[in-house]
C-alpha atoms as a PDB file:
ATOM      1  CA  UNK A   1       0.000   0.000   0.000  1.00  0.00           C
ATOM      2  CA  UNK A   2       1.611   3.429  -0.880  1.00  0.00           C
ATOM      3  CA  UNK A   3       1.411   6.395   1.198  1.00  0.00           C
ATOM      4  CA  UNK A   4      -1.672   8.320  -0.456  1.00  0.00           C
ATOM      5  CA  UNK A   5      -0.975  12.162   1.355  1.00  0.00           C
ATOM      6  CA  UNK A   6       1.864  14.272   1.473  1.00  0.00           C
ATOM      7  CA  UNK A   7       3.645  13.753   5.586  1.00  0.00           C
ATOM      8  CA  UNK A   8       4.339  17.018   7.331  1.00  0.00           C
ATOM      9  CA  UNK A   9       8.866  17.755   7.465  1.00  0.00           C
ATOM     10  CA  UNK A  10       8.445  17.952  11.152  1.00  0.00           C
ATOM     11  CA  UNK A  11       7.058  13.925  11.138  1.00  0.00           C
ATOM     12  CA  UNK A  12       9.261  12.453   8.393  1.00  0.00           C
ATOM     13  CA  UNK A  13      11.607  11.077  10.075  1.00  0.00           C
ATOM     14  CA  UNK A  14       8.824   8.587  12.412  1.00  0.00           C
ATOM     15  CA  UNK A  15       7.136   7.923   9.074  1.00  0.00           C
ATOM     16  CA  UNK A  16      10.470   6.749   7.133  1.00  0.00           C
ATOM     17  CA  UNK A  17      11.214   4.987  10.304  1.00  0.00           C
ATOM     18  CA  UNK A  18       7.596   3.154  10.152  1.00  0.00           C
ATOM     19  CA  UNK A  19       7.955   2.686   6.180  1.00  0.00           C
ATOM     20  CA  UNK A  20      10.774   0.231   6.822  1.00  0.00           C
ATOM     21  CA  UNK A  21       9.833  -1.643   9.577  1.00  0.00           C
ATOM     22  CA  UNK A  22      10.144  -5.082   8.046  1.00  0.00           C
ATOM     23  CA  UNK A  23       6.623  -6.262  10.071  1.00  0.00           C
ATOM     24  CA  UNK A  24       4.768  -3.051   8.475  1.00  0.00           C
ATOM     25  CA  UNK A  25       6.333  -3.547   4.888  1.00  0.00           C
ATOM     26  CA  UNK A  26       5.276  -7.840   5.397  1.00  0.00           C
ATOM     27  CA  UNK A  27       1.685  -6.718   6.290  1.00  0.00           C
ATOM     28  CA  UNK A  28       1.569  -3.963   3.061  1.00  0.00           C
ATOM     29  CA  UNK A  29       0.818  -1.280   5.864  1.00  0.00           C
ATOM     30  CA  UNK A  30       1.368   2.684   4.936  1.00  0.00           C
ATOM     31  CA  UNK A  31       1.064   5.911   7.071  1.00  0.00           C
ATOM     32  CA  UNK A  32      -1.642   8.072   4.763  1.00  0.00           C
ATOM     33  CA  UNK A  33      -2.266  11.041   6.910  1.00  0.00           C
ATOM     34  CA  UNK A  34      -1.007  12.959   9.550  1.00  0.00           C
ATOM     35  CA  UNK A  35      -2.782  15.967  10.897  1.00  0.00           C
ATOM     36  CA  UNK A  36      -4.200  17.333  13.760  1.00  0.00           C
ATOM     37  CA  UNK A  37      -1.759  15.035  16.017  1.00  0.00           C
ATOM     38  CA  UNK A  38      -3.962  12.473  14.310  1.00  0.00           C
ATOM     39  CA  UNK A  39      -2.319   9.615  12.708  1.00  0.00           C
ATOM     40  CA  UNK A  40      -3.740   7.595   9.985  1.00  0.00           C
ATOM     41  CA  UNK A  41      -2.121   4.149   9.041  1.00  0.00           C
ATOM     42  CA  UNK A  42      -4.364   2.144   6.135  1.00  0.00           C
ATOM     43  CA  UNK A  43      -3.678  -1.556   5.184  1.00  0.00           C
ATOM     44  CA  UNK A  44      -5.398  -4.073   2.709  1.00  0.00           C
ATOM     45  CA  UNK A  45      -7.346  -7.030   4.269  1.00  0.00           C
ATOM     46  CA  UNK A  46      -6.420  -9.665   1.413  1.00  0.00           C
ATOM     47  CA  UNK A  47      -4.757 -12.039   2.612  1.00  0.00           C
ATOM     48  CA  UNK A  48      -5.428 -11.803   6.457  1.00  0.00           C
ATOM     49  CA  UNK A  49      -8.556 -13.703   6.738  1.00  0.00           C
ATOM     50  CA  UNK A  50      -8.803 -16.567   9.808  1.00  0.00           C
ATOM     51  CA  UNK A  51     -10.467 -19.630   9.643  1.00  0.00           C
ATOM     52  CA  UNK A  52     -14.286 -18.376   9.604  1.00  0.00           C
ATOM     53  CA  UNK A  53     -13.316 -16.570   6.670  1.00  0.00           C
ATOM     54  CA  UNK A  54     -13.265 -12.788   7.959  1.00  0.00           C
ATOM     55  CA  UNK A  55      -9.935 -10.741   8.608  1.00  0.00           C
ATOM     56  CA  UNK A  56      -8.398 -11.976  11.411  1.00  0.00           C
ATOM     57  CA  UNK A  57      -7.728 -10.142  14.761  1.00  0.00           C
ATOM     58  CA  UNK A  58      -3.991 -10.574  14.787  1.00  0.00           C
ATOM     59  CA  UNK A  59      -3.711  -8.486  11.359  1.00  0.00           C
ATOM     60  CA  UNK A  60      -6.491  -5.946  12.872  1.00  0.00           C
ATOM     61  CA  UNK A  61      -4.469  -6.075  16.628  1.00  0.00           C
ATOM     62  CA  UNK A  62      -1.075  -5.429  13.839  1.00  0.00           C
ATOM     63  CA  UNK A  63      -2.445  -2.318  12.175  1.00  0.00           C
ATOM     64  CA  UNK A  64      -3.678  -0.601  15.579  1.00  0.00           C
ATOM     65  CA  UNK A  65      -0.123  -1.215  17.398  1.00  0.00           C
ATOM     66  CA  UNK A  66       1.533   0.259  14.445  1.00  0.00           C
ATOM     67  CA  UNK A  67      -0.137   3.011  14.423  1.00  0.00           C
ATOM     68  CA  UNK A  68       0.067   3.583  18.073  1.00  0.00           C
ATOM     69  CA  UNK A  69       3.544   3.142  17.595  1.00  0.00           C
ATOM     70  CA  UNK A  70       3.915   5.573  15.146  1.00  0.00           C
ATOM     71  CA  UNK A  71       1.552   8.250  17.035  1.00  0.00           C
ATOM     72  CA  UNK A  72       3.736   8.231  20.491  1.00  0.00           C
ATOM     73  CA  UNK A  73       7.459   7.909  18.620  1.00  0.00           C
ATOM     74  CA  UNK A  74       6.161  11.406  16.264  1.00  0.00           C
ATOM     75  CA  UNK A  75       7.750  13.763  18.378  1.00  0.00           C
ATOM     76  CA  UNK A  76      11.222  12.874  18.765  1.00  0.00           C
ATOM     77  CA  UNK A  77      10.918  10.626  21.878  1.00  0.00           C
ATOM     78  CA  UNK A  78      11.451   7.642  21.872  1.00  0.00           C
ATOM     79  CA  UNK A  79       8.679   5.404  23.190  1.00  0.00           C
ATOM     80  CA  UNK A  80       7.706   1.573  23.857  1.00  0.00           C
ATOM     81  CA  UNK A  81       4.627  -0.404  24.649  1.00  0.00           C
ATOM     82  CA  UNK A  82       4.349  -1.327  28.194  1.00  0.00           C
ATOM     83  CA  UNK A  83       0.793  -2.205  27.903  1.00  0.00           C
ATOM     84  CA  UNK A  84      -1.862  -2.229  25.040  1.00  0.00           C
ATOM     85  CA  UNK A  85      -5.532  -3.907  24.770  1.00  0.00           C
ATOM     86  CA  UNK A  86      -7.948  -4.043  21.930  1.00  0.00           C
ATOM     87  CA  UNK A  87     -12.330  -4.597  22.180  1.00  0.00           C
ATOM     88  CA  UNK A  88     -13.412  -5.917  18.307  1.00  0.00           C
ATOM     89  CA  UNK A  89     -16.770  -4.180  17.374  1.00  0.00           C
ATOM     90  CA  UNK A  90     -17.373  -5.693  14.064  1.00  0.00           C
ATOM     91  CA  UNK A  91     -16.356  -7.587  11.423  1.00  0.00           C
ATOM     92  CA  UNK A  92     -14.622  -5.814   8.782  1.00  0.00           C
ATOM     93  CA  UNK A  93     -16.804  -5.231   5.520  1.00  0.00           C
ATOM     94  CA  UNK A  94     -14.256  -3.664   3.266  1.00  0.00           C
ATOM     95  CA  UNK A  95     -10.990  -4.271   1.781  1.00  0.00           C
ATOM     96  CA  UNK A  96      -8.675  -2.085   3.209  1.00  0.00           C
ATOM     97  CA  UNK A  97      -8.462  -1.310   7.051  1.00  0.00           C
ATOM     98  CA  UNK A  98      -7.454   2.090   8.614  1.00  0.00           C
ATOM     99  CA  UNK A  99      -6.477   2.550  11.888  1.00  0.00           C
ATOM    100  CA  UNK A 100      -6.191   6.788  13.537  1.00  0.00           C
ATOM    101  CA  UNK A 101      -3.870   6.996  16.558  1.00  0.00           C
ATOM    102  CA  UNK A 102      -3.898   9.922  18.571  1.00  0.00           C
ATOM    103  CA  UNK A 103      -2.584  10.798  22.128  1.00  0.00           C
ATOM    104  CA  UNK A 104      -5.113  10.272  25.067  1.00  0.00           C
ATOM    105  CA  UNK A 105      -3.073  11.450  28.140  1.00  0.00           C
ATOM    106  CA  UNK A 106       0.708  11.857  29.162  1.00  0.00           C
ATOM    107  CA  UNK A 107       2.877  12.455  31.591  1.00  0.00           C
ATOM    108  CA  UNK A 108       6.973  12.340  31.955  1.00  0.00           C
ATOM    109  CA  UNK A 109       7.432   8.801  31.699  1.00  0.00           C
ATOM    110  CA  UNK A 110       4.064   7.618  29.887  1.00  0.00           C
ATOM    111  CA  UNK A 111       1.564   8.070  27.050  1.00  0.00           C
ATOM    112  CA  UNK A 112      -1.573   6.484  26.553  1.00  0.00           C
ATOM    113  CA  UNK A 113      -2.648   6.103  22.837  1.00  0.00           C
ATOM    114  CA  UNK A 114      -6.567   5.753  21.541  1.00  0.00           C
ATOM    115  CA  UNK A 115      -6.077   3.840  17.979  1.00  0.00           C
ATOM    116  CA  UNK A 116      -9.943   3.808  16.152  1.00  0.00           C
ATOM    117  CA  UNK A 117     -10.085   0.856  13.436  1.00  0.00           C
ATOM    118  CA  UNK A 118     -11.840   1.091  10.729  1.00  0.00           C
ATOM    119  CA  UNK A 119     -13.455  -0.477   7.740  1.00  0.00           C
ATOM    120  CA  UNK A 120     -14.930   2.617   5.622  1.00  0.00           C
ATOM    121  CA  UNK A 121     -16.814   4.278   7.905  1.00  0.00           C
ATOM    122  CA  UNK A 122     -17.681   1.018   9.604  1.00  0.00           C
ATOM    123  CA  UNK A 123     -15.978   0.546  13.181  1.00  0.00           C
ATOM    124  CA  UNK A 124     -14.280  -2.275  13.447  1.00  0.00           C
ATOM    125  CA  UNK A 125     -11.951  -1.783  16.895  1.00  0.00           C
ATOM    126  CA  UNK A 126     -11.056   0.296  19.311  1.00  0.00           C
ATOM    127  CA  UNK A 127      -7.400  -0.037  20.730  1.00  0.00           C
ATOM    128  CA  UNK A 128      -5.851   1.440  23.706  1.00  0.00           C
ATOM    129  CA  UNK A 129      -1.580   1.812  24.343  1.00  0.00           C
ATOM    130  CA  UNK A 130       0.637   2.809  26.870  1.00  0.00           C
ATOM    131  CA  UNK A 131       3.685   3.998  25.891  1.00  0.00           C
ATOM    132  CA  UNK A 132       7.057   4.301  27.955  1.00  0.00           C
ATOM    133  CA  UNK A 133       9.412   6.932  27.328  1.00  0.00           C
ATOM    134  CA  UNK A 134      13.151   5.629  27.687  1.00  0.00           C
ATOM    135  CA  UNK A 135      16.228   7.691  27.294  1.00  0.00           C
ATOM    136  CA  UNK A 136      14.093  10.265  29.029  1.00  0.00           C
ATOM    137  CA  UNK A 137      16.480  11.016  32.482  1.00  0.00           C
ATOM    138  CA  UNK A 138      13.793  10.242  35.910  1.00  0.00           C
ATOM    139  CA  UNK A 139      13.493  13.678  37.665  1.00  0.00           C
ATOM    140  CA  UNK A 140      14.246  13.456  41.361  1.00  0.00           C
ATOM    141  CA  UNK A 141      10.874  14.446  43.698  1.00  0.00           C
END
């Protein structure tokens, strides 16, 4: 899937670092938006169906933690999953899946990440992420 928007200068650098993640590239799975501190990541659903036939909840759990990962590491600190849980809503209708990250909460040592998933306008998902800042030097109380 090929990025479909231009990416703002100031978030190049997370989205070139996302664009050759070899998981991302393996799953066809493209940033196509950033605004707003919104991030949208979009991904085709051929080829990720389960055994009942419908896309399966690995791929959709995949495309929400990417883009959660891509949300908390846009602004030049460096951030990791501690924690991260997902509700399924429906079963995905369309073709192509899109998943819009945006920050929740934070303090110095934590984000928390909302990811909506998508299917058209069809929810599919809702995804929630904590993210841990390392690198970041622990400020004495």
């Amino acid at each position: 899937m090929k990025q479909t928007v231009s990416i703002p200068e100031a978030y190049a650098e997370a989205v070139q670092r996302s664009d050759t993640c070899g998981f991302a590239r393996l799953l066809g799975m493209a940033v196509t938006e950033i605004e707003g501190g919104r991030v949208r990541v979009a991904m085709l659903a051929e080829g990720m169906k389960n055994a009942h036939g419908t896309t399966h909840g690995g791929a959709i759990f995949a495309l929400a933690d990417h883009a959660f990962g891509i949300a908390a590491n846009m602004e030049g600190v460096d951030q990791i999953a501690i924690s991260a849980n997902i509700r399924y809503f429906s079963v995905p209708a369309g073709e192509t899946l899109e998943a819009v990250a945006y920050m929740v909460s934070e303090t110095e040592r934590t984000s928390v990440y909302a990811v909506d998933v998508y299917s058209g306008d069809r929810p599919v998902a809702s995804f929630e992420g904590v993210g841990f800042k390392f690198g970041v030097p622990a400020q004495k109380e």
